[in-house]
Protein backbone atom coordinates (compact mmCIF):
# COMPACT_ATOMS: atom_id res chain seq x y z
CA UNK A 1 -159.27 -110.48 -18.89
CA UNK A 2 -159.26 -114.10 -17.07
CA UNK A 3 -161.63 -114.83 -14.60
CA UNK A 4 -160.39 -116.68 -11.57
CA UNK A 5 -163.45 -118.21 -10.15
CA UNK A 6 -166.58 -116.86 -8.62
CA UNK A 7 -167.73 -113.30 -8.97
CA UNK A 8 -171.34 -112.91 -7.11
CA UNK A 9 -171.88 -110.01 -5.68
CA UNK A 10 -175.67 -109.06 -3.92
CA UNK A 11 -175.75 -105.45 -2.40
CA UNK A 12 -176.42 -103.50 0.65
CA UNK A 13 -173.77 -105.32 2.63
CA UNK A 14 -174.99 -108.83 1.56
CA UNK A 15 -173.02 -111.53 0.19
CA UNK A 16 -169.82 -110.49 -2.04
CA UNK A 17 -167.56 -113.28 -3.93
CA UNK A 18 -164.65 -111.66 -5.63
CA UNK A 19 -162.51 -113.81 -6.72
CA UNK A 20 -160.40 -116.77 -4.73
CA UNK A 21 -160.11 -115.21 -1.54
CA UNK A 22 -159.76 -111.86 -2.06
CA UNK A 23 -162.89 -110.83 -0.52
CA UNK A 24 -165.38 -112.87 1.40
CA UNK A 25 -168.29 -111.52 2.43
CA UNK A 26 -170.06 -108.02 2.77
CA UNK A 27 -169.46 -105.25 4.02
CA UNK A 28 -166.01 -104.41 2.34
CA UNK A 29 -164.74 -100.55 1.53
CA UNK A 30 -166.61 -101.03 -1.67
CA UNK A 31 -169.97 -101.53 -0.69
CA UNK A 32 -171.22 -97.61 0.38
CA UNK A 33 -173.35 -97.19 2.97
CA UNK A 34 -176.45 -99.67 4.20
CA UNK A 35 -179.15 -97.36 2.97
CA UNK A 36 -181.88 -100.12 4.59
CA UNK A 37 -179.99 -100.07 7.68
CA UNK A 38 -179.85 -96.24 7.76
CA UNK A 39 -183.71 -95.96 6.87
CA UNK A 40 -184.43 -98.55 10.28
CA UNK A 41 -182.55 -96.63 12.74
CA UNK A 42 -183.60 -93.30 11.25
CA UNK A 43 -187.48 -94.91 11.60
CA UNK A 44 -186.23 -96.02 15.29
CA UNK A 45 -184.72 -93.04 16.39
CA UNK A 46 -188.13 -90.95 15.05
CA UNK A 47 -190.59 -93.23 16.60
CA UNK A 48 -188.33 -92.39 19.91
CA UNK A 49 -188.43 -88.94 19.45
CA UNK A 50 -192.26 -89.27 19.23
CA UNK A 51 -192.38 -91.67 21.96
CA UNK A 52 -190.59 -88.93 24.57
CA UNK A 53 -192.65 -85.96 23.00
CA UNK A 54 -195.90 -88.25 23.56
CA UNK A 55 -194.67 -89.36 27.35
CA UNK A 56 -193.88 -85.43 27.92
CA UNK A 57 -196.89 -84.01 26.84
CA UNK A 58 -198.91 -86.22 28.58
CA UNK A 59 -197.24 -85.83 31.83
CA UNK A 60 -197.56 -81.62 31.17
CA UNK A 61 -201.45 -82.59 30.61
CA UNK A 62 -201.81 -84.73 33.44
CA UNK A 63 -200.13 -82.48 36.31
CA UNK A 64 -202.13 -78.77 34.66
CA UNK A 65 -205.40 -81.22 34.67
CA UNK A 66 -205.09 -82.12 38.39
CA UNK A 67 -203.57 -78.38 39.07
CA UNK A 68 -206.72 -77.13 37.53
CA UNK A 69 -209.32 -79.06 39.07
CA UNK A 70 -207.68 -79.64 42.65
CA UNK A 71 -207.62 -82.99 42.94
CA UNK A 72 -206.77 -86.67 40.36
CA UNK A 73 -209.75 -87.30 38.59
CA UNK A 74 -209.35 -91.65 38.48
CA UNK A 75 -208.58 -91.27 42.46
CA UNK A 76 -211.62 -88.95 42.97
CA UNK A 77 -213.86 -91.44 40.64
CA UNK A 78 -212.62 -94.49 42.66
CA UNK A 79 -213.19 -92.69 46.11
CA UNK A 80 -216.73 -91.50 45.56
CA UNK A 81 -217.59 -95.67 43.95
CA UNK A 82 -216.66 -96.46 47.35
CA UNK A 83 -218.37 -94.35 49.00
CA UNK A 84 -215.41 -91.66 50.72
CA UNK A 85 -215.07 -88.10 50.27
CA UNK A 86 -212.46 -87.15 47.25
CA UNK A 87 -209.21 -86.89 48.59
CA UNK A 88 -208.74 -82.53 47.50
CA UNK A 89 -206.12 -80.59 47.04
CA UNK A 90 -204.88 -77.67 49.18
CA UNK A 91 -206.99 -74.76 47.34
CA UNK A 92 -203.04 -73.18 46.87
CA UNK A 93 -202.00 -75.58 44.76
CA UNK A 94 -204.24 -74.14 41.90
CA UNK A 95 -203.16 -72.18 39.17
CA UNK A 96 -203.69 -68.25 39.32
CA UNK A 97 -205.76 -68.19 36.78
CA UNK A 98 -208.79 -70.00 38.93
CA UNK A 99 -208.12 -69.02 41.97
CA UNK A 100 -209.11 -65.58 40.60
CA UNK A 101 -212.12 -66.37 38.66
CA UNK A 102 -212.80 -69.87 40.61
CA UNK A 103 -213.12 -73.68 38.87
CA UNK A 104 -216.23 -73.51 36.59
């Protein structure tokens, strides 16, 4: 078999010399999938999922905190620092659960 000029070929969609301009450069129907490039957006698409489980959770915690105790704890802090009285909730706005055995 004759070899008509370069034959390099690096993989995972990199640089591929076949020959005199028969194929140039990667990505051809040869080269399988880009497992690199599948294991970033798989990492990306998990660190999303996280991201929006995190952002969810927290917002859940935040709104049963302030539900529970009857009023935002940061606005209450600041209030009292200067001096006012902390803005409450109406007493309705509290779950069942403490309006029935009160905030301890």
């Amino acid at each position: 078999m004759r070899s008509y000029g370069p034959r390099m070929s690096i993989g995972l969609g990199g640089i591929n010399f076949s020959g005199p301009g028969l194929s140039f450069g990667g990505s051809s129907r040869r080269s399988g999938p880009n497992p690199i490039g599948q294991a970033i957006i798989g990492l990306l698409v998990l660190a999303w999922k996280f991201f929006v489980w995190y952002m969810l959770l927290t917002l859940l915690l935040s709104v049963w905190v302030v539900q529970y105790l009857g009023y935002v704890p940061v606005v209450a802090g600041i209030r009292r620092y200067q001096g006012q009285q902390p803005l409450l909730l109406p007493h309705h706005t509290r779950p069942w659960f403490v309006r029935r055995h009160g905030a301890r």
